[in-house]
Protein backbone atom coordinates (compact mmCIF):
# COMPACT_ATOMS: atom_id res chain seq x y z
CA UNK A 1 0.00 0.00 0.00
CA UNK A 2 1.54 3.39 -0.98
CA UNK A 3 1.93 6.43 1.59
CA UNK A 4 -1.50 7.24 3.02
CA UNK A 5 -2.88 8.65 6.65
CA UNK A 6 -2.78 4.76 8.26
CA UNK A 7 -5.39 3.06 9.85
CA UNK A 8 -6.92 2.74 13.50
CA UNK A 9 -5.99 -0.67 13.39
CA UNK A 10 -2.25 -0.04 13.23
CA UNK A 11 -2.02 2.49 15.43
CA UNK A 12 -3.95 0.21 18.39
CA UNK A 13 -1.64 -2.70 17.93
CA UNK A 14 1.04 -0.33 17.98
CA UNK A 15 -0.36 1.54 21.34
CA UNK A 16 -1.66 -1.86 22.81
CA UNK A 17 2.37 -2.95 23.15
CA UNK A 18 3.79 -3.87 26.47
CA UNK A 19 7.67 -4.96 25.46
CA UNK A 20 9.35 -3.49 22.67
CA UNK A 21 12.02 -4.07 21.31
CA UNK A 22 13.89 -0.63 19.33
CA UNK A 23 17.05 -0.92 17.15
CA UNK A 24 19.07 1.86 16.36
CA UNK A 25 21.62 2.19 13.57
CA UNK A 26 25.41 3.58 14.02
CA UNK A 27 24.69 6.26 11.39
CA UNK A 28 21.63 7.56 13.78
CA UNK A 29 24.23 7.78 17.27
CA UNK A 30 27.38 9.22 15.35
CA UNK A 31 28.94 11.99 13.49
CA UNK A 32 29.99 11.76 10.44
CA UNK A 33 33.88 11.53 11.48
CA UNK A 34 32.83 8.47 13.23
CA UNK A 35 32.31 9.34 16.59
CA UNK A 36 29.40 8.99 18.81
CA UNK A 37 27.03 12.29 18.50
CA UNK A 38 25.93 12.47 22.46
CA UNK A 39 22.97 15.42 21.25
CA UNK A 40 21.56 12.14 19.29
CA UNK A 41 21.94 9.70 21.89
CA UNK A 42 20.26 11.74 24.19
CA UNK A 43 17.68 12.82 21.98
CA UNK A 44 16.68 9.24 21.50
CA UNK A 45 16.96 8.16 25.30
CA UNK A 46 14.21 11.06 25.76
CA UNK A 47 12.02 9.35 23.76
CA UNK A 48 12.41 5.56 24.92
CA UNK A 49 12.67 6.80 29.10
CA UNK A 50 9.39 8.85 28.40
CA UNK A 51 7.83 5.46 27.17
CA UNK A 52 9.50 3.35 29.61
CA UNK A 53 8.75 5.09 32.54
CA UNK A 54 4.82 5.90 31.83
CA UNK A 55 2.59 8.43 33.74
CA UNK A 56 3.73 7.37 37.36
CA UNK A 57 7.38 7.05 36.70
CA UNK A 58 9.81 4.00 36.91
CA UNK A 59 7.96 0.83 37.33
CA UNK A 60 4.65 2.59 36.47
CA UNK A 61 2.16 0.05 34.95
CA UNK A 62 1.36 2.42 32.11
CA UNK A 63 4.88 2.32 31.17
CA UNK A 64 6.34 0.09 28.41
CA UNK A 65 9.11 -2.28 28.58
CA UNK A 66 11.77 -1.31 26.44
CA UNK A 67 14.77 -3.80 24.83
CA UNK A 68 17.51 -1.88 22.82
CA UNK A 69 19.36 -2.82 20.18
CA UNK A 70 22.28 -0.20 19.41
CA UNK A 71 24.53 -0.52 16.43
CA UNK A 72 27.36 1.99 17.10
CA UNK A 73 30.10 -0.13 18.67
CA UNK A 74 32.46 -0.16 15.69
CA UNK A 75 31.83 3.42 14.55
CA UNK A 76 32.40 4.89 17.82
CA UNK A 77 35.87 3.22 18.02
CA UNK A 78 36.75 4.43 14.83
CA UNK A 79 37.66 7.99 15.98
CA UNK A 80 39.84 7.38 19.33
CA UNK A 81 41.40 4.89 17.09
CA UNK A 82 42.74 7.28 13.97
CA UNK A 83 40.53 5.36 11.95
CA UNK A 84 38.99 7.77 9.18
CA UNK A 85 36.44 5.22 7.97
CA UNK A 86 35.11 1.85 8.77
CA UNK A 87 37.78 -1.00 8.42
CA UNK A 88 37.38 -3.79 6.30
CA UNK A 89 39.50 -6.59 8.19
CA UNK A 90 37.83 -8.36 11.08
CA UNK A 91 40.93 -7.78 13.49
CA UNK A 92 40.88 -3.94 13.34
CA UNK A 93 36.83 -3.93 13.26
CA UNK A 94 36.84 -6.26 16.47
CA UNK A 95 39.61 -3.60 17.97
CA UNK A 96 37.11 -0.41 17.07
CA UNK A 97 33.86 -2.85 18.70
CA UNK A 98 36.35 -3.16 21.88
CA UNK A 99 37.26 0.94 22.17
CA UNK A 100 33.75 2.09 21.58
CA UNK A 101 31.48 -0.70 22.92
CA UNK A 102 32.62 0.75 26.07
CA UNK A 103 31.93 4.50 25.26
CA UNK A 104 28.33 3.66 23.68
CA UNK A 105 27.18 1.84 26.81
CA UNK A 106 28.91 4.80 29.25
CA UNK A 107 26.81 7.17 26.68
CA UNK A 108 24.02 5.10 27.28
CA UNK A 109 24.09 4.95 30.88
CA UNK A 110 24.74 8.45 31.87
CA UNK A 111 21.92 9.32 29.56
CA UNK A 112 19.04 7.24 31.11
CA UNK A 113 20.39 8.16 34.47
CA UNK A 114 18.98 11.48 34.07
CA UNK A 115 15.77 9.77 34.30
CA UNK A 116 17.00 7.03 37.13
CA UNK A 117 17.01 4.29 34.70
CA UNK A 118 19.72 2.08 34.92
CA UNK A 119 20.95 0.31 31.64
CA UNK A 120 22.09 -3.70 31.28
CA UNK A 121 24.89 -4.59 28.76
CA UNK A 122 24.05 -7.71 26.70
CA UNK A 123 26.67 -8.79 24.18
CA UNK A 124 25.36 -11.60 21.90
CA UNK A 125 27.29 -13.95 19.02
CA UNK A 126 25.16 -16.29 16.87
CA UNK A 127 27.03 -19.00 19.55
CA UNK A 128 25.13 -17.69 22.40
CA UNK A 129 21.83 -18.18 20.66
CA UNK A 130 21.71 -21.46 19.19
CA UNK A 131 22.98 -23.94 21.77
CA UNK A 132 19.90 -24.47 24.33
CA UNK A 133 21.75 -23.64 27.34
CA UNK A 134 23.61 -20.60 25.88
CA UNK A 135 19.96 -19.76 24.67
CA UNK A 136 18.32 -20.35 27.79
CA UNK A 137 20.99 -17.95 29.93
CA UNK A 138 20.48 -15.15 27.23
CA UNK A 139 16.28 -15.39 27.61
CA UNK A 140 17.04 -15.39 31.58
CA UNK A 141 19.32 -12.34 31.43
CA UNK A 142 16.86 -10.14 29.88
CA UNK A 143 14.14 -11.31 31.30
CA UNK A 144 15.66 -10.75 34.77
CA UNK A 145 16.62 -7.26 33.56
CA UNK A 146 13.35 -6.14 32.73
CA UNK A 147 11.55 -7.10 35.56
CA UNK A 148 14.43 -5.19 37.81
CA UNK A 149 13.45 -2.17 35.69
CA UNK A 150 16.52 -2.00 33.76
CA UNK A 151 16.80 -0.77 30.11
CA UNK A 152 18.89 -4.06 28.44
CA UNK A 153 21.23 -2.57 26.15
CA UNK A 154 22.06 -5.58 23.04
CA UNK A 155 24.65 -5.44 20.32
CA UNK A 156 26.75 -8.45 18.42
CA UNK A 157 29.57 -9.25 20.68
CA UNK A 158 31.92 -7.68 17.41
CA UNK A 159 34.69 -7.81 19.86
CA UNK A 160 35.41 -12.00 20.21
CA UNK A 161 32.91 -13.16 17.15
CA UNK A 162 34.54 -14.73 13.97
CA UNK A 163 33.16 -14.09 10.35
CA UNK A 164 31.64 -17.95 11.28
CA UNK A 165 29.70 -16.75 14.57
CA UNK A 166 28.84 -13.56 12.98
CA UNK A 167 24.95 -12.22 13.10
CA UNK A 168 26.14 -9.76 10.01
CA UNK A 169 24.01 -6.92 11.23
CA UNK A 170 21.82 -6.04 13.90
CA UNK A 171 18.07 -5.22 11.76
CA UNK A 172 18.39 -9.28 12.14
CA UNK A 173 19.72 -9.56 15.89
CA UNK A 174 16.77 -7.12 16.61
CA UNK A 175 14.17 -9.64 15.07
CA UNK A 176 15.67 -12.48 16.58
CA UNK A 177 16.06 -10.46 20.21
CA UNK A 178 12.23 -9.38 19.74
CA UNK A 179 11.27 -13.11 19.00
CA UNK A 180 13.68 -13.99 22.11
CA UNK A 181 11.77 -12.01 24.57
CA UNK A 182 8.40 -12.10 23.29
CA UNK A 183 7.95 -8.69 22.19
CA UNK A 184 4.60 -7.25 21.41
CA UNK A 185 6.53 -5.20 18.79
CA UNK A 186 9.62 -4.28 16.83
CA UNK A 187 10.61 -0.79 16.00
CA UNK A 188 13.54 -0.03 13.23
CA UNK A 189 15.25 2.96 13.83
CA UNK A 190 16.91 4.23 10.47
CA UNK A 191 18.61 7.55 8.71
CA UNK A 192 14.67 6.86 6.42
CA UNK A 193 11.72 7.67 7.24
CA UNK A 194 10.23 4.57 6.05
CA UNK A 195 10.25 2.12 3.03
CA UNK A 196 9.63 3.78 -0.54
CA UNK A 197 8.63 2.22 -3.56
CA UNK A 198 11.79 3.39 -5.23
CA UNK A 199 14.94 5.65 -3.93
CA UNK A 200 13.60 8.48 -1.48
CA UNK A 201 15.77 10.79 -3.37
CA UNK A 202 14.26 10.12 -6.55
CA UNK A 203 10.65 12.96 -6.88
CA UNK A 204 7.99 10.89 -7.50
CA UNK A 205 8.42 7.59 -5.45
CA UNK A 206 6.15 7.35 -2.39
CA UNK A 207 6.02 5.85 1.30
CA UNK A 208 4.77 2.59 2.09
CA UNK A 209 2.60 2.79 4.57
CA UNK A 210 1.07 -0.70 5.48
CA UNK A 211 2.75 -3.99 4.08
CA UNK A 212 0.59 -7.05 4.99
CA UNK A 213 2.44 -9.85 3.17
CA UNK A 214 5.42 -10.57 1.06
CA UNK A 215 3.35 -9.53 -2.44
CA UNK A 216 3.00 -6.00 -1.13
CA UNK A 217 6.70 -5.73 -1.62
CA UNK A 218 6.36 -7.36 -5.33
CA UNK A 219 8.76 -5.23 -7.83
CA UNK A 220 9.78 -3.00 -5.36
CA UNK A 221 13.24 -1.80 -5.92
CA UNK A 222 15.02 -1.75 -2.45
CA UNK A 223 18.26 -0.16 -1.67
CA UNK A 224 21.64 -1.83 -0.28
CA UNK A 225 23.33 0.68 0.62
CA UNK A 226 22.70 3.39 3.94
CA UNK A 227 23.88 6.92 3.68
CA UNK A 228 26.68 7.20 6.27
CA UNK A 229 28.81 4.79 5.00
CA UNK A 230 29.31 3.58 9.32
CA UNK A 231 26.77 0.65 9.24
CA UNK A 232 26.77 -2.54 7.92
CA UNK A 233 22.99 -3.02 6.70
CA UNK A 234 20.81 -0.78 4.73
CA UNK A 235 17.24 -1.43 3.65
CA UNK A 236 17.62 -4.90 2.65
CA UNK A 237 18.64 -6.28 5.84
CA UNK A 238 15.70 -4.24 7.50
CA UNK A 239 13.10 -5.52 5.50
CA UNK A 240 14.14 -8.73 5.52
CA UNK A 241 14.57 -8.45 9.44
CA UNK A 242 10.86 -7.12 9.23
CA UNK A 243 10.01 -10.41 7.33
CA UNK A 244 11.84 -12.53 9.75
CA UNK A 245 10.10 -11.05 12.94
CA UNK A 246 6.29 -10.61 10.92
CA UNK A 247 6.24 -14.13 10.65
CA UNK A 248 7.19 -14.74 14.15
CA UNK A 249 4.48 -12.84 15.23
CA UNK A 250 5.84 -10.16 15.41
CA UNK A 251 4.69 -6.65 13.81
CA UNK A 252 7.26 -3.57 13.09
CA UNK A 253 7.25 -0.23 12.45
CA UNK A 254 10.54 0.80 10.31
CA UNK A 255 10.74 4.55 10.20
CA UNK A 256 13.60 7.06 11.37
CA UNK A 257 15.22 7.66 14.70
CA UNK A 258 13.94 11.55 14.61
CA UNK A 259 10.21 10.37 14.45
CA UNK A 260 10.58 7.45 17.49
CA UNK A 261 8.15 8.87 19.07
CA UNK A 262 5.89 9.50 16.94
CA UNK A 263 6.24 5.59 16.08
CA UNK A 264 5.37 4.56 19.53
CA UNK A 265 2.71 6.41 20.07
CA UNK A 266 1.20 4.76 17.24
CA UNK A 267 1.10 7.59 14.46
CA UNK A 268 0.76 6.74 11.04
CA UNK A 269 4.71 7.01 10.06
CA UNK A 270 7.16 5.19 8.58
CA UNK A 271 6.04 1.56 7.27
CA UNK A 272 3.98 -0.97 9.25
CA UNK A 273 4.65 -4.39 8.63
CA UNK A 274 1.75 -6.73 9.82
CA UNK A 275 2.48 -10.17 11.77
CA UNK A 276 2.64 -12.75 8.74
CA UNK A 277 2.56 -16.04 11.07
CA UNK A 278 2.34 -16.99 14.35
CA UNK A 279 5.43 -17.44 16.96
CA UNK A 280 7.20 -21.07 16.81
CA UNK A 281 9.22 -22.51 19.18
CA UNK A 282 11.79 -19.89 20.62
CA UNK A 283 15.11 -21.83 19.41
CA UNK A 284 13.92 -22.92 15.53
CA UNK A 285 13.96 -19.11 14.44
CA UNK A 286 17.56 -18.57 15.98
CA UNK A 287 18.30 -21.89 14.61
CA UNK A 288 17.29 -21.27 10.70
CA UNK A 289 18.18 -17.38 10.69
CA UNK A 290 20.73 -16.67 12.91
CA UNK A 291 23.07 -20.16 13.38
CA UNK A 292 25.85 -20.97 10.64
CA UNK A 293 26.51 -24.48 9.46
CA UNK A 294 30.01 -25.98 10.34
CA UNK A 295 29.33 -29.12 8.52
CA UNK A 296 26.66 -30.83 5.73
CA UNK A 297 24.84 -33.98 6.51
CA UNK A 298 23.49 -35.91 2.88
CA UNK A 299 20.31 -37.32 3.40
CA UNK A 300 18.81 -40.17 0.80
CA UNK A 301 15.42 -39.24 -0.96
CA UNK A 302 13.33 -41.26 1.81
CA UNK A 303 15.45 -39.51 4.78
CA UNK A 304 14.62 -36.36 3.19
CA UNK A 305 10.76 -37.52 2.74
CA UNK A 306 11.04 -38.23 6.65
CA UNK A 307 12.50 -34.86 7.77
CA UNK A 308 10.37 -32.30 5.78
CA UNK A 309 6.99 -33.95 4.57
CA UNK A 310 6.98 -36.09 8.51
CA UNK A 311 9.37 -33.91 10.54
CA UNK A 312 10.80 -36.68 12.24
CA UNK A 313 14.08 -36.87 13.33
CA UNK A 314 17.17 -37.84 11.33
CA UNK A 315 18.07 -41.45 11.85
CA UNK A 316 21.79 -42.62 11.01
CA UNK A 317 20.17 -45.40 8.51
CA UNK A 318 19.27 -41.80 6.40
CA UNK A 319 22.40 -41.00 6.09
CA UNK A 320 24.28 -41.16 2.79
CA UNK A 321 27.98 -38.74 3.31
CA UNK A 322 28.88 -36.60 5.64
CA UNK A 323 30.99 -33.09 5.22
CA UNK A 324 32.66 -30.96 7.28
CA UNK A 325 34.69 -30.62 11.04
CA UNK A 326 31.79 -30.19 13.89
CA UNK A 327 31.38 -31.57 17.01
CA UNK A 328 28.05 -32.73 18.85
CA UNK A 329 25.79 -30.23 19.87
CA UNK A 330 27.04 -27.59 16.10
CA UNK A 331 24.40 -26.75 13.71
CA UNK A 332 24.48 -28.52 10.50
CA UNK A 333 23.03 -28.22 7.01
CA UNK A 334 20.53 -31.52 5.96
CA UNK A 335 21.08 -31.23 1.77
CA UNK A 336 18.80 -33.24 -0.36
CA UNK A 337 21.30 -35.63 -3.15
CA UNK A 338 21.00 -32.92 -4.99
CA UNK A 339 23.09 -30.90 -2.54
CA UNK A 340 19.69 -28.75 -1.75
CA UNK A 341 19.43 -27.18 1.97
CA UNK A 342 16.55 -29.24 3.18
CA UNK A 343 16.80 -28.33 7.03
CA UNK A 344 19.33 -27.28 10.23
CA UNK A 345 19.78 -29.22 12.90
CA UNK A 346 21.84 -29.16 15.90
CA UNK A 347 24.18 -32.62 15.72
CA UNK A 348 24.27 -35.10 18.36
CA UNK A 349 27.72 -36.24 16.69
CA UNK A 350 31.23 -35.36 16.33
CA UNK A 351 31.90 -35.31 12.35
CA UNK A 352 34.67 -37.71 13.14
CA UNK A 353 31.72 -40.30 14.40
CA UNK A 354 29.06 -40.00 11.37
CA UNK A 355 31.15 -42.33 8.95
CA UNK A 356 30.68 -45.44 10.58
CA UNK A 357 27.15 -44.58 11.58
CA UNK A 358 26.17 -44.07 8.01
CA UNK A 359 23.10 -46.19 6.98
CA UNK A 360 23.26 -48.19 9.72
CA UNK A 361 20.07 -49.15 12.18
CA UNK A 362 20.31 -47.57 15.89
CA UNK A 363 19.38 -50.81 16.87
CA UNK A 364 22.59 -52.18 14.94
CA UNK A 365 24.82 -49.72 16.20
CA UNK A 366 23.45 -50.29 19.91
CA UNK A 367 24.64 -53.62 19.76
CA UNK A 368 27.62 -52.91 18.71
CA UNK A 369 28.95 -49.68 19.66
CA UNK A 370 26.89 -49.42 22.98
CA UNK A 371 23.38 -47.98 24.07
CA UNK A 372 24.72 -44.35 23.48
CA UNK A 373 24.23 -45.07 19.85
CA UNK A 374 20.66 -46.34 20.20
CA UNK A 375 19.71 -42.43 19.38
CA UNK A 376 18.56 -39.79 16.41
CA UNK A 377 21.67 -38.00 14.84
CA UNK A 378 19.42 -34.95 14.81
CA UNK A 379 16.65 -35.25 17.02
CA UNK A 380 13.08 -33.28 15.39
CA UNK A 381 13.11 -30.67 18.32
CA UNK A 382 16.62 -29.22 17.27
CA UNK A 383 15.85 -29.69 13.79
CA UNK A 384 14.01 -26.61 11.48
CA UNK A 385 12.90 -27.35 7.50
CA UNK A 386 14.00 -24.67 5.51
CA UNK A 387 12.18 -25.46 2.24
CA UNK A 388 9.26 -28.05 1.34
């Protein structure tokens, strides 16, 4: 739907929100040398305080629960470092994350003390998220936090994660966090005012207003690239980390970090995305958007029948080659013969154990290797189908 005044509907799901989770972009925190802008970071902490607190004040039952997700890490480190622009190698980026992590959450915290809100660090890899327990000590954390009344304050942990642990950017950490926590909403804080139909700059294209479903977004021409050249996503990765949290169950508003209030009280700007689905179990939407494979698992045409048509576990007799160095417990990629992705799983195996397991009954292998082989190599519940 192109630009028009909204609808009730919108802005009462919007208003009706208890948790929310906002994500901010670097280029909406810093200056254009790279360093962080502290007029913008308080400017934004105004808003989100006035929402978190509520009529009464802290705790207030009015007020909202608030989850952030602030990019800004990297780009704050870039100035104290000499840097004059963002660097490409992973060392020097995870040296920039480890100078300015610390200044955005000092920002961070002297600017919601001025309202006696205290703020929680949470540093995140795509590690901590899709091993159960790592997952389960993550949903604690922030749960804890927001019933003590602090503001939890989440980024990629850019300082120790590897190009293989790596979320890539945070528009998708902030879908997955939202899904995490069980958000009533997502809000996507940009340097735009909302999704166009063409580039912004261009006279002639128009806001979105409303999308419902993926064919509202059919020959739509959408951008790569931000305008501060400090980030790491652009519109692509925010509409596709509005996709990822709409069909969680999750609706977002994706508009600009000057109108964040005007989002959460439920005016018609920016673009709405409605909820697309409903929300699945907590650890299969880390596990297909947010885990990468360290190894490949072959499956023959009836193990693949099995997996995705019966979703039942995957059996070593399904087996037919095995790729890759992982250990039990690492997230894997099920291929089809064709060498398709069928479905991610978390292993029960070392890679070093798979070969002589291959096509083999778990009764068999009971017998022979002992009862800790009587069991699935990927059992259903840590198992997701990516395509049917």
């Amino acid at each position: 739907m192109s630009e028009q005044d909204g609808s009730a509907a919108v802005r009462g799901e919007v208003t009706a929100a208890r948790r929310i989770v906002v994500k901010v972009g670097s280029s909406s925190l810093t200056t254009a040398a790279g360093g962080l802008d502290a007029d913008r970071v308080d400017a934004l902490v105004d808003v989100l305080a006035k929402f978190a607190d509520g009529p009464g004040g802290p705790g207030d039952a009015d007020g909202k629960e608030i989850v952030l997700v602030s990019s800004g890490a990297i780009a704050a480190g870039l100035a104290p470092l000499g840097l004059e622009r963002r660097p490409r190698d992973l060392a020097r980026q995870q040296a920039a994350a480890s100078v300015g992590q610390g200044l955005l959450v000092a920002r961070y915290t002297a600017s919601f003390a001025r309202y006696g809100r205290r703020v929680g660090q949470v540093l995140l890899t795509t590690d901590d998220t899709s091993r159960r327990a790592h997952y389960r000590n993550a949903t604690r954390t922030l749960d804890q936090l927001l019933a003590m009344g602090a503001v939890p304050i989440v980024n990629e942990n850019d300082t120790v994660a590897t190009d293989e642990i790596r979320f890539g950017d945070n528009d998708r950490l902030a879908a997955l966090v939202a899904h995490l926590v069980r958000a009533d909403l997502l809000v996507l804080l940009s340097d735009v005012d909302g999704l166009y139909d063409g580039d912004p700059r261009t006279p002639g294209t128009s806001r979105i207003a409303e999308v419902t479903g993926p064919k509202d977004l059919d020959g739509i021409s959408i951008g790569s690239a931000g305008r501060s050249g400090v980030g790491t996503g652009g519109m692509v990765t925010k509409v596709e980390a509005a996709r990822i949290a709409a069909a969680a169950g999750v609706p977002v508003v994706l508009t600009s970090a000057s109108r964040a209030g005007d989002a959460l009280l439920g005016r018609p700007t920016g673009t709405f995305f409605h909820r697309t689905g409903r929300r699945s179990a907590d650890r299969l939407l880390w596990l297909a958007h947010a885990s990468a494979p360290r190894g490949a698992l072959t499956l023959d045409d009836g193990a693949v029948r099995a997996v995705v048509e019966r979703r039942t576990s995957l059996l070593p007799a399904g087996i037919a080659a095995v790729e890759g160095e992982f250990t039990a417990g690492d997230p894997v990629e099920l291929r089809d013969t064709e060498g398709r992705a069928v479905a991610r799983g978390l292993v029960n195996f070392d890679a070093k154990e798979i070969p002589r397991l291959i096509g083999r009954s778990t009764r068999e292998l009971a017998r022979e290797l002992g009862p800790a082989y009587e069991r699935e190599v990927v059992h259903r519940d840590d198992l997701v189908v990516l395509h049917r």
